[in-house]
PDB file of N, CA and C in Angstrom:
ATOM      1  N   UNK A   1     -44.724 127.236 224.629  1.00  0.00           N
ATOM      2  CA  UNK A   1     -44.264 126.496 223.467  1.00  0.00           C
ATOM      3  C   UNK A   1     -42.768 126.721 223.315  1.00  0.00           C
ATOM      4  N   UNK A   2     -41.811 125.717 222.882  1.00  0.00           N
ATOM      5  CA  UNK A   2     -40.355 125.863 222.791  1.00  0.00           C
ATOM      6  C   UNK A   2     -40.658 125.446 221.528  1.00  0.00           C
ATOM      7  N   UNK A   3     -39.154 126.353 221.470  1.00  0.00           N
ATOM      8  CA  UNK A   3     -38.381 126.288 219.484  1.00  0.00           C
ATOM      9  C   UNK A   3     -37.738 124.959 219.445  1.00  0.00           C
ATOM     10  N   UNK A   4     -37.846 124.317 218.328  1.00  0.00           N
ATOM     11  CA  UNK A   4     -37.423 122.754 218.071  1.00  0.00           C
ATOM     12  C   UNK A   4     -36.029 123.320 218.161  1.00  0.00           C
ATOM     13  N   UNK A   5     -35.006 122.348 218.539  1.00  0.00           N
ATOM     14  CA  UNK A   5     -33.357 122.486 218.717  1.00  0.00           C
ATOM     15  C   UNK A   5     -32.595 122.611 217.149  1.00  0.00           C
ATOM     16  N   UNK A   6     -31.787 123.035 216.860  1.00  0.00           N
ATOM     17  CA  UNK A   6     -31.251 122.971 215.623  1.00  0.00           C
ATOM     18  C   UNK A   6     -30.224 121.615 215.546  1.00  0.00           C
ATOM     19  N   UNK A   7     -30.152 121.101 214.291  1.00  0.00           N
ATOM     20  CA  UNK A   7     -29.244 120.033 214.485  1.00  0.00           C
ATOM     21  C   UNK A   7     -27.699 120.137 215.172  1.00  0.00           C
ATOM     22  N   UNK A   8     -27.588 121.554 214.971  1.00  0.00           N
ATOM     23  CA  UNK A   8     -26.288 121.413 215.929  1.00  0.00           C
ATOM     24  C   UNK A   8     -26.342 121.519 217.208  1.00  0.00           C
ATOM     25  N   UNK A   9     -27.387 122.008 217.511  1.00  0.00           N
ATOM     26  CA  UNK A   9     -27.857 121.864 219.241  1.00  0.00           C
ATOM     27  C   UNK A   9     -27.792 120.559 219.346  1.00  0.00           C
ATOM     28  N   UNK A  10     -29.092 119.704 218.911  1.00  0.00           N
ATOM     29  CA  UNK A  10     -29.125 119.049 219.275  1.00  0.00           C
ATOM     30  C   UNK A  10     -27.618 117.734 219.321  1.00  0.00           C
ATOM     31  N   UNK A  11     -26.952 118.175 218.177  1.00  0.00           N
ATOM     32  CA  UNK A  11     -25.666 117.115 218.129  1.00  0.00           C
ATOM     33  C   UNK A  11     -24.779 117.410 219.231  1.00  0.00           C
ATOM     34  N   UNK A  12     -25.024 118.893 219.792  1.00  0.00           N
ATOM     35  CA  UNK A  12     -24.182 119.240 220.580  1.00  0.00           C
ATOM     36  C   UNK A  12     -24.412 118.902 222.427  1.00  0.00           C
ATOM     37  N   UNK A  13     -25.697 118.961 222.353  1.00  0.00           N
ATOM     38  CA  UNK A  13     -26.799 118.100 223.356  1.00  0.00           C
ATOM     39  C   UNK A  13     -26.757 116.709 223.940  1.00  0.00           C
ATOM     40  N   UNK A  14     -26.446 116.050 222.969  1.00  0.00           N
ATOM     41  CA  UNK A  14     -26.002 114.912 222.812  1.00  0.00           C
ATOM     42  C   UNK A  14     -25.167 113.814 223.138  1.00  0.00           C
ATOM     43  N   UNK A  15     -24.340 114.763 222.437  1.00  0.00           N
ATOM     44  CA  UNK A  15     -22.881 114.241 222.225  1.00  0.00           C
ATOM     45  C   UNK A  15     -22.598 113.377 220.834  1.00  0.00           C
ATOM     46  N   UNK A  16     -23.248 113.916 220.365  1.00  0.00           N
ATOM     47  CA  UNK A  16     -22.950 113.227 219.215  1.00  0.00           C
ATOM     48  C   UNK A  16     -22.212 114.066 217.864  1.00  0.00           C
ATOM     49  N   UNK A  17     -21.630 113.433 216.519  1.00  0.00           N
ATOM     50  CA  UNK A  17     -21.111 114.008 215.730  1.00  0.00           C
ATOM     51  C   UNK A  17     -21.966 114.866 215.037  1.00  0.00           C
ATOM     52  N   UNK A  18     -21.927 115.729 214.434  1.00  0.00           N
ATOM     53  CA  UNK A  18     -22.146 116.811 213.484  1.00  0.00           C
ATOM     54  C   UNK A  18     -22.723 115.364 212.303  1.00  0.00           C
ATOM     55  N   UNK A  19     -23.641 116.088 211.349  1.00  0.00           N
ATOM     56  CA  UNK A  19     -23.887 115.222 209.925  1.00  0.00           C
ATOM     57  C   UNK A  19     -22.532 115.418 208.954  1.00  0.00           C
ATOM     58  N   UNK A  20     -22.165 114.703 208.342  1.00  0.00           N
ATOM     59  CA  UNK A  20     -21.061 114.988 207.116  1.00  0.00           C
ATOM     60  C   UNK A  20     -20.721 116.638 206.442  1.00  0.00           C
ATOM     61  N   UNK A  21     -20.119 117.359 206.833  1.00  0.00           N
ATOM     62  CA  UNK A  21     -20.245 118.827 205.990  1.00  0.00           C
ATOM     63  C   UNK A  21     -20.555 119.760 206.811  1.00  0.00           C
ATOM     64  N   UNK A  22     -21.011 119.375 208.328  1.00  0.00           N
ATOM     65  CA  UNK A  22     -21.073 120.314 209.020  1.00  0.00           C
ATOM     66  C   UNK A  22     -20.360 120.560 210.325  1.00  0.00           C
ATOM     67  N   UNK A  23     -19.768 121.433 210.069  1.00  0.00           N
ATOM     68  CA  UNK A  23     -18.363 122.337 211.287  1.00  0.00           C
ATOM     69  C   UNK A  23     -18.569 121.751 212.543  1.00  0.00           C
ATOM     70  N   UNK A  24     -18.189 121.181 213.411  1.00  0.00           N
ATOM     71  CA  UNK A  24     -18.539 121.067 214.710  1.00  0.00           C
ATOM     72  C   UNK A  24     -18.685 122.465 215.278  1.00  0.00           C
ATOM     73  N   UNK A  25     -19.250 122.520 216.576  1.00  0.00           N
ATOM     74  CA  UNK A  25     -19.422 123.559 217.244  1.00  0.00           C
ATOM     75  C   UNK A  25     -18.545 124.222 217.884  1.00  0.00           C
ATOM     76  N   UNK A  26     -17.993 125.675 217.467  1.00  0.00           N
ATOM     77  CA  UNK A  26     -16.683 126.158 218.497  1.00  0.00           C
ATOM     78  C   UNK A  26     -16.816 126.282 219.862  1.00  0.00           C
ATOM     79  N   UNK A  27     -15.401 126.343 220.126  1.00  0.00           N
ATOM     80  CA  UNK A  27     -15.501 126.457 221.862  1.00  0.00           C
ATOM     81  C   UNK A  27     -15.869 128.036 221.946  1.00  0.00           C
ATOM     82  N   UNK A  28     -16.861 128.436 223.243  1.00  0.00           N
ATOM     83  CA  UNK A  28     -16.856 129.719 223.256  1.00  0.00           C
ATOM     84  C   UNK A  28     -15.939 131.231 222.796  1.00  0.00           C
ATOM     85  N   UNK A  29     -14.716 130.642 223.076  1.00  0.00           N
ATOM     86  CA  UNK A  29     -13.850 131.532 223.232  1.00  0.00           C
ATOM     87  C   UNK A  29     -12.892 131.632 221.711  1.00  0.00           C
ATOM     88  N   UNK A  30     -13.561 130.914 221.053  1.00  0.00           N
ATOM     89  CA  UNK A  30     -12.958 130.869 219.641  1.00  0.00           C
ATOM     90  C   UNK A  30     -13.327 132.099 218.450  1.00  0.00           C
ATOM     91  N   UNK A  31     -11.837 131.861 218.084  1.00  0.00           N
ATOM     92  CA  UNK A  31     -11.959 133.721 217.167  1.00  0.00           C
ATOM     93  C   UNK A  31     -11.762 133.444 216.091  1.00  0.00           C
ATOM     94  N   UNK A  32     -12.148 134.106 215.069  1.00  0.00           N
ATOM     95  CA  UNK A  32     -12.388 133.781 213.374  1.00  0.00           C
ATOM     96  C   UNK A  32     -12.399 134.991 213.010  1.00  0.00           C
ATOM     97  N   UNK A  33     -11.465 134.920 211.770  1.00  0.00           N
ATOM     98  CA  UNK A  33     -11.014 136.082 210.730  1.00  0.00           C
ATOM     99  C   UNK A  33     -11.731 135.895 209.807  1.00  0.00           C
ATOM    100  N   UNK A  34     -12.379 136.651 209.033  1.00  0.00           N
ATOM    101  CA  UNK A  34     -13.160 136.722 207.613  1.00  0.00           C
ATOM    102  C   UNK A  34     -12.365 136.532 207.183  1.00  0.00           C
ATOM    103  N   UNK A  35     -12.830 136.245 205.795  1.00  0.00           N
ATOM    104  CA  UNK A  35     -12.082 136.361 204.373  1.00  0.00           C
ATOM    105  C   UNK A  35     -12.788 137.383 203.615  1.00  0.00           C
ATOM    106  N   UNK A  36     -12.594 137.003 202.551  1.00  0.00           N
ATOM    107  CA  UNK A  36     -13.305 137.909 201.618  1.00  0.00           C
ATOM    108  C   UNK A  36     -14.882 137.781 200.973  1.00  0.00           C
ATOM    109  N   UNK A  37     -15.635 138.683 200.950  1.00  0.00           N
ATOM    110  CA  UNK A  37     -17.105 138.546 200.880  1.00  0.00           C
ATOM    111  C   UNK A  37     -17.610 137.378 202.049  1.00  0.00           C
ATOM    112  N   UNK A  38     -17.570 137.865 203.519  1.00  0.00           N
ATOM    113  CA  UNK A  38     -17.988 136.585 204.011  1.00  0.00           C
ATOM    114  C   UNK A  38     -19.272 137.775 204.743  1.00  0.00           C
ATOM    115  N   UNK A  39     -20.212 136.961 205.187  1.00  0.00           N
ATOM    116  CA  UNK A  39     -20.901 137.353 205.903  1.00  0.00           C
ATOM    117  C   UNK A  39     -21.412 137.206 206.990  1.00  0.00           C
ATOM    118  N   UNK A  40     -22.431 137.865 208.225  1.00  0.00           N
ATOM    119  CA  UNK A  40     -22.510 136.894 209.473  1.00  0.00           C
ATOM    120  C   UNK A  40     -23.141 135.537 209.366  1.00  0.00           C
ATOM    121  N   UNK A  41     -23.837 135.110 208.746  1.00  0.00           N
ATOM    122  CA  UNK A  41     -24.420 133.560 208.881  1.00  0.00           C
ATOM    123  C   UNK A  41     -22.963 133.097 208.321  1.00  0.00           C
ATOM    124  N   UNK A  42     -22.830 133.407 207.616  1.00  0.00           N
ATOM    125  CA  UNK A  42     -21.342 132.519 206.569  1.00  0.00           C
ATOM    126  C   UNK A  42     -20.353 132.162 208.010  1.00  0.00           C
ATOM    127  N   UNK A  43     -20.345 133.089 209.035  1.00  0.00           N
ATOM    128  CA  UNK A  43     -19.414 133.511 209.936  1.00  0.00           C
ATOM    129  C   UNK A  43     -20.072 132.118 211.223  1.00  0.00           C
ATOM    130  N   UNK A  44     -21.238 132.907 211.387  1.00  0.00           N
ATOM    131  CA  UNK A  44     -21.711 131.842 212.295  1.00  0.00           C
ATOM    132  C   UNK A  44     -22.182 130.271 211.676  1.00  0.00           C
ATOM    133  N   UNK A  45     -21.918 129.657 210.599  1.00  0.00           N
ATOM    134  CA  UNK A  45     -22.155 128.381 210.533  1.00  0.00           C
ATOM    135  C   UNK A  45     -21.006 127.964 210.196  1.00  0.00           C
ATOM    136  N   UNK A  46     -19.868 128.512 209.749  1.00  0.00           N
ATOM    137  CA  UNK A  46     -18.035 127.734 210.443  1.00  0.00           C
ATOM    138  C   UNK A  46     -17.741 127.731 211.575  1.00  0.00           C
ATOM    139  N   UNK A  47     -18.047 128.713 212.674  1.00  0.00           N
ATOM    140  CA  UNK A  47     -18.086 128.230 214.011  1.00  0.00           C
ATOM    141  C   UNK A  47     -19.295 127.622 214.606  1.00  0.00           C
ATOM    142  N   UNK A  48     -20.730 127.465 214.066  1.00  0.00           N
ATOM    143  CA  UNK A  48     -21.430 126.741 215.205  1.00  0.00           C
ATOM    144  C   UNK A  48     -22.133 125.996 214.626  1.00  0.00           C
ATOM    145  N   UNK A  49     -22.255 125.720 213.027  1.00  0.00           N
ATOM    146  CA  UNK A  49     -22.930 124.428 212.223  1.00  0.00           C
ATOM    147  C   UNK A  49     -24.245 124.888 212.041  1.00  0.00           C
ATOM    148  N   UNK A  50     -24.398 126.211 212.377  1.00  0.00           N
ATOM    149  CA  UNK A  50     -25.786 126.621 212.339  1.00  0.00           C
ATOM    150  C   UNK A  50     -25.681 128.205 211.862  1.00  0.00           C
ATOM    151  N   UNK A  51     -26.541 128.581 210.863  1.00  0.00           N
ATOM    152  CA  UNK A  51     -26.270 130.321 210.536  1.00  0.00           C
ATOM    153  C   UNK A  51     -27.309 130.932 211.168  1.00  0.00           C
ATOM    154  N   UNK A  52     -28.593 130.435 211.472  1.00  0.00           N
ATOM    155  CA  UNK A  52     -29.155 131.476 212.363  1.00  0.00           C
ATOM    156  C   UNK A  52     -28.327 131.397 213.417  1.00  0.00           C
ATOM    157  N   UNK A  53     -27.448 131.384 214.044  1.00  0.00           N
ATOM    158  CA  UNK A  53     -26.821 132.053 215.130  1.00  0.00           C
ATOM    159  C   UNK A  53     -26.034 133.130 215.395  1.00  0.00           C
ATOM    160  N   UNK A  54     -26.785 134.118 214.316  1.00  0.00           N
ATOM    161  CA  UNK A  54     -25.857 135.432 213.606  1.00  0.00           C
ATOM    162  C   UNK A  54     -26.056 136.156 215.225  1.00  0.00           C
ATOM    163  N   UNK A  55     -27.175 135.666 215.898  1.00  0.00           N
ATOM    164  CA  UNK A  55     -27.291 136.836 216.787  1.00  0.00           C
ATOM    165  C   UNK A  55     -26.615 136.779 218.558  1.00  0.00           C
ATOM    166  N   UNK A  56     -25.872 135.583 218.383  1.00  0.00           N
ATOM    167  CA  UNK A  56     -24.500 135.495 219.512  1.00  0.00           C
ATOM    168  C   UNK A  56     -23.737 136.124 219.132  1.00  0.00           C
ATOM    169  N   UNK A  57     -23.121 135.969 217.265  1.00  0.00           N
ATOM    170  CA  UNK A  57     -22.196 136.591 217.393  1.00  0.00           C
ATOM    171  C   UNK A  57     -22.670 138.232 217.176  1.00  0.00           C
ATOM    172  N   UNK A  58     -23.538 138.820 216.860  1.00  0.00           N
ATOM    173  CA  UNK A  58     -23.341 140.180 216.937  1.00  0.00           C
ATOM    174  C   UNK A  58     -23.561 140.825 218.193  1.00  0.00           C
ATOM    175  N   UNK A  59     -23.752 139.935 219.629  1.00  0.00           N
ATOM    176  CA  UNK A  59     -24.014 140.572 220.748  1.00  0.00           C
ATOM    177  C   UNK A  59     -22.487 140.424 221.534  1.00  0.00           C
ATOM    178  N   UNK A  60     -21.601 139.395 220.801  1.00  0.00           N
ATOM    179  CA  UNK A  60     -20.119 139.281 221.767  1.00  0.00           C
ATOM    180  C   UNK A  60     -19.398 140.200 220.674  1.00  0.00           C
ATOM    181  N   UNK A  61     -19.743 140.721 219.796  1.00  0.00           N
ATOM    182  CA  UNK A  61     -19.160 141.407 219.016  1.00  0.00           C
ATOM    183  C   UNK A  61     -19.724 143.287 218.732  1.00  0.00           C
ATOM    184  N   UNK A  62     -19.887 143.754 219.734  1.00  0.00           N
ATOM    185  CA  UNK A  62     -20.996 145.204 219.220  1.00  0.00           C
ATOM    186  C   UNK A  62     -19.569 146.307 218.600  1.00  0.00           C
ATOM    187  N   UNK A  63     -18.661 145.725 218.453  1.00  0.00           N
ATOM    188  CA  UNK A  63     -17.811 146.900 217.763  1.00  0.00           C
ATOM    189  C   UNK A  63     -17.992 146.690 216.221  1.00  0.00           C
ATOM    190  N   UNK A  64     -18.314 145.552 215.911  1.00  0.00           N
ATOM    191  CA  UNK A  64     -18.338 145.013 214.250  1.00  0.00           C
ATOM    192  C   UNK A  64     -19.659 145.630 213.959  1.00  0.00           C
ATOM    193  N   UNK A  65     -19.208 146.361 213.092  1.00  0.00           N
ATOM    194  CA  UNK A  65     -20.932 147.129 212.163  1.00  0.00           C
ATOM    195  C   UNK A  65     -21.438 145.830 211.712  1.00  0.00           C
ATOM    196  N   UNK A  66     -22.795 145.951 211.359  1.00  0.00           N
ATOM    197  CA  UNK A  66     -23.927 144.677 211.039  1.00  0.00           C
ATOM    198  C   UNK A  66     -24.292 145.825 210.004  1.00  0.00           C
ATOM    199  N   UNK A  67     -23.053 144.825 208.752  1.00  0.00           N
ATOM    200  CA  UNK A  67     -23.190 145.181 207.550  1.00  0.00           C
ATOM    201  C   UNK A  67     -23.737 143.972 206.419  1.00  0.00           C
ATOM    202  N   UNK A  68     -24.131 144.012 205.494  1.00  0.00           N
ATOM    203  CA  UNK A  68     -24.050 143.051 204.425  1.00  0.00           C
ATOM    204  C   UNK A  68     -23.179 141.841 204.359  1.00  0.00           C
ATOM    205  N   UNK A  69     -22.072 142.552 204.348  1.00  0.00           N
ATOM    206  CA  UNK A  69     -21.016 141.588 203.933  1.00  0.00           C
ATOM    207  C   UNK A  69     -19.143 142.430 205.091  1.00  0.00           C
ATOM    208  N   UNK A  70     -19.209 141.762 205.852  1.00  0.00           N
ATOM    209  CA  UNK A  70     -18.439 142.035 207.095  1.00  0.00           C
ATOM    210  C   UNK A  70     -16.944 142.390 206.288  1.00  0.00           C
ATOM    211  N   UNK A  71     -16.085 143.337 206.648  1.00  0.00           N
ATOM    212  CA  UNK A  71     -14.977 143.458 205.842  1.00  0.00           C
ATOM    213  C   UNK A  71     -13.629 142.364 206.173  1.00  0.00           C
ATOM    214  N   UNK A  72     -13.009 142.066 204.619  1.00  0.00           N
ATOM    215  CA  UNK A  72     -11.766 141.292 205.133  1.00  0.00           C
ATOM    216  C   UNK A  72     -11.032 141.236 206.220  1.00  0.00           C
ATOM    217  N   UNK A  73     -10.606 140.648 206.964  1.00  0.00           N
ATOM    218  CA  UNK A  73      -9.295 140.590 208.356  1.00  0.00           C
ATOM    219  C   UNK A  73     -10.507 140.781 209.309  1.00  0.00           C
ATOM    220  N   UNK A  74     -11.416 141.075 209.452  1.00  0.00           N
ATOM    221  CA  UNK A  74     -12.280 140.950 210.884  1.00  0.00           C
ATOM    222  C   UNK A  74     -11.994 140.526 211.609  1.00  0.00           C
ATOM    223  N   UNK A  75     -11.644 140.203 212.966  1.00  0.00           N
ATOM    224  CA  UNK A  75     -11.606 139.634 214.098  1.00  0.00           C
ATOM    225  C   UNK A  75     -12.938 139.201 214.442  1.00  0.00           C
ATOM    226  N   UNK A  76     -13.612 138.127 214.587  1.00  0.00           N
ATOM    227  CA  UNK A  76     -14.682 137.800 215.527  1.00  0.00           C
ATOM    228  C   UNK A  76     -14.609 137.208 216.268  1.00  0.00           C
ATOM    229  N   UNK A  77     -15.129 137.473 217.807  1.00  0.00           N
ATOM    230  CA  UNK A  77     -15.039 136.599 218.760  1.00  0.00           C
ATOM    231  C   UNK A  77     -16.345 136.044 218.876  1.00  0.00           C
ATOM    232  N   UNK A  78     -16.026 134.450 219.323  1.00  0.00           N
ATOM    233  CA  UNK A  78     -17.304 133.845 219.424  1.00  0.00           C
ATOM    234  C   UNK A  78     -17.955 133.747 220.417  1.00  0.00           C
ATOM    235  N   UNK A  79     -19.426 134.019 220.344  1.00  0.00           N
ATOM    236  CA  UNK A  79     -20.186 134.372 221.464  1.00  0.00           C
ATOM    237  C   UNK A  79     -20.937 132.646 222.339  1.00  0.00           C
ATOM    238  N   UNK A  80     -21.166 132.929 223.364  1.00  0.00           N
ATOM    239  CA  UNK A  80     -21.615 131.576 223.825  1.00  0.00           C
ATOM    240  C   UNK A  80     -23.257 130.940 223.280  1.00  0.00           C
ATOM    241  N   UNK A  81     -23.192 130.123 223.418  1.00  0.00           N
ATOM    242  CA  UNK A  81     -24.505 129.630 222.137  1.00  0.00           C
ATOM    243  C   UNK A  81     -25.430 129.335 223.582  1.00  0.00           C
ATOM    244  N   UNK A  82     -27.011 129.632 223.376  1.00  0.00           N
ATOM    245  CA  UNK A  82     -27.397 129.309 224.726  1.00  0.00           C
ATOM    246  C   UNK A  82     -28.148 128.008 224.891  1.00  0.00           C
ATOM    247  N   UNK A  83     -27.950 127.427 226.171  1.00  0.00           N
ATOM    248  CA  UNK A  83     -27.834 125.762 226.265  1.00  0.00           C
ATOM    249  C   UNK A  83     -28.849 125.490 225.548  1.00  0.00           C
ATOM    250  N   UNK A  84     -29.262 124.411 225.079  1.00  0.00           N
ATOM    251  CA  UNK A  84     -30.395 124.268 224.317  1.00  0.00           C
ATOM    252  C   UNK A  84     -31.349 123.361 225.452  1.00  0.00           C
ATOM    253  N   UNK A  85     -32.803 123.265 224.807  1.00  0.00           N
ATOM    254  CA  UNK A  85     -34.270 123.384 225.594  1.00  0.00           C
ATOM    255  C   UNK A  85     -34.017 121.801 225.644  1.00  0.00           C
ATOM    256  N   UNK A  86     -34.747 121.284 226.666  1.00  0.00           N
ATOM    257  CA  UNK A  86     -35.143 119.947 226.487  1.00  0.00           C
ATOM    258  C   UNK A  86     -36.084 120.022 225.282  1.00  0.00           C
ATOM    259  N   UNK A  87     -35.441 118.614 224.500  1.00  0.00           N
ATOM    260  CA  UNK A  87     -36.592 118.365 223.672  1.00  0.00           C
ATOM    261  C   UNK A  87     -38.132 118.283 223.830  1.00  0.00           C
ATOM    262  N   UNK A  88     -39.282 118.411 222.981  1.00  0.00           N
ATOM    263  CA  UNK A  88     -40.340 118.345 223.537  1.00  0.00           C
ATOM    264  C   UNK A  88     -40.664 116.952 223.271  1.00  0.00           C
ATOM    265  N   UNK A  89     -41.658 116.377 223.813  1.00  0.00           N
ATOM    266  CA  UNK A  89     -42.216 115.073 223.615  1.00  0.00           C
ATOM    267  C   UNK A  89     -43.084 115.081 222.452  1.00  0.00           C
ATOM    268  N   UNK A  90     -43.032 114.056 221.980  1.00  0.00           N
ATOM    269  CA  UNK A  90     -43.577 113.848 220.403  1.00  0.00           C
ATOM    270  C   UNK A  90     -45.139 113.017 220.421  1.00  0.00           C
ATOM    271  N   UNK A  91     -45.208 112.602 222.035  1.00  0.00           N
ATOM    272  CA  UNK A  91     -46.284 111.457 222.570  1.00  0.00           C
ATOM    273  C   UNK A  91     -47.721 112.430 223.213  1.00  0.00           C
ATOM    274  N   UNK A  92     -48.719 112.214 223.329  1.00  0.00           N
ATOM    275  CA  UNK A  92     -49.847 112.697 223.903  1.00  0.00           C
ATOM    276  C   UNK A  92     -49.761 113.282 225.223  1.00  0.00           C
ATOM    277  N   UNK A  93     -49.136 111.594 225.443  1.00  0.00           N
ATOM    278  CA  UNK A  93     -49.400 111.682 227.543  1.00  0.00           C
ATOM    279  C   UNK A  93     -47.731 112.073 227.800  1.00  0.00           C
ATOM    280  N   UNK A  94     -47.222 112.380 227.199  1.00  0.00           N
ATOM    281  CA  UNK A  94     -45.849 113.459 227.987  1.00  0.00           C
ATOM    282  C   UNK A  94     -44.805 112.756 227.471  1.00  0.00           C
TER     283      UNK A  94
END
């Protein structure tokens, strides 16, 4: 059984735009500073349109404690998002 794609997978899958309000997807190698009270989903859905993807960035990142609320000036580097699944078929016969 595969996990349904998230809309930013799938927009990113695609090729298509993001919905209205949501970040396009960063390039791997893209780095982001907190602000103040930010946290990892907060972190991972300005770079990837999606907040469950807290767990790329805490694996390209193992020096950042996996705290509550990540401290001001952080450096994060962004981790690579992994390709997404073929969709599944929605039909009987395949």
């Amino acid at each position: 059984m595969t996990t349904p794609m998230t809309a930013a997978e799938f927009a990113l899958a695609y090729g298509l735009l993001p919905a209205s309000g949501t970040p396009a997807p960063a390039a791997p190698n893209a780095v982001y500073t907190t602000g103040l009270n930010e946290r990892w989903d907060t972190v991972a859905w300005k770079l990837y349109g999606d907040p469950t993807q807290i767990n790329v960035l805490v694996m390209a990142n193992p020096a950042v404690p996996i705290v509550c609320q990540i401290p001001q000036g952080t450096v994060i580097q962004g981790g690579i998002l992994p390709p997404p699944a073929a969709p599944a078929s929605t039909t009987p016969w395949g």
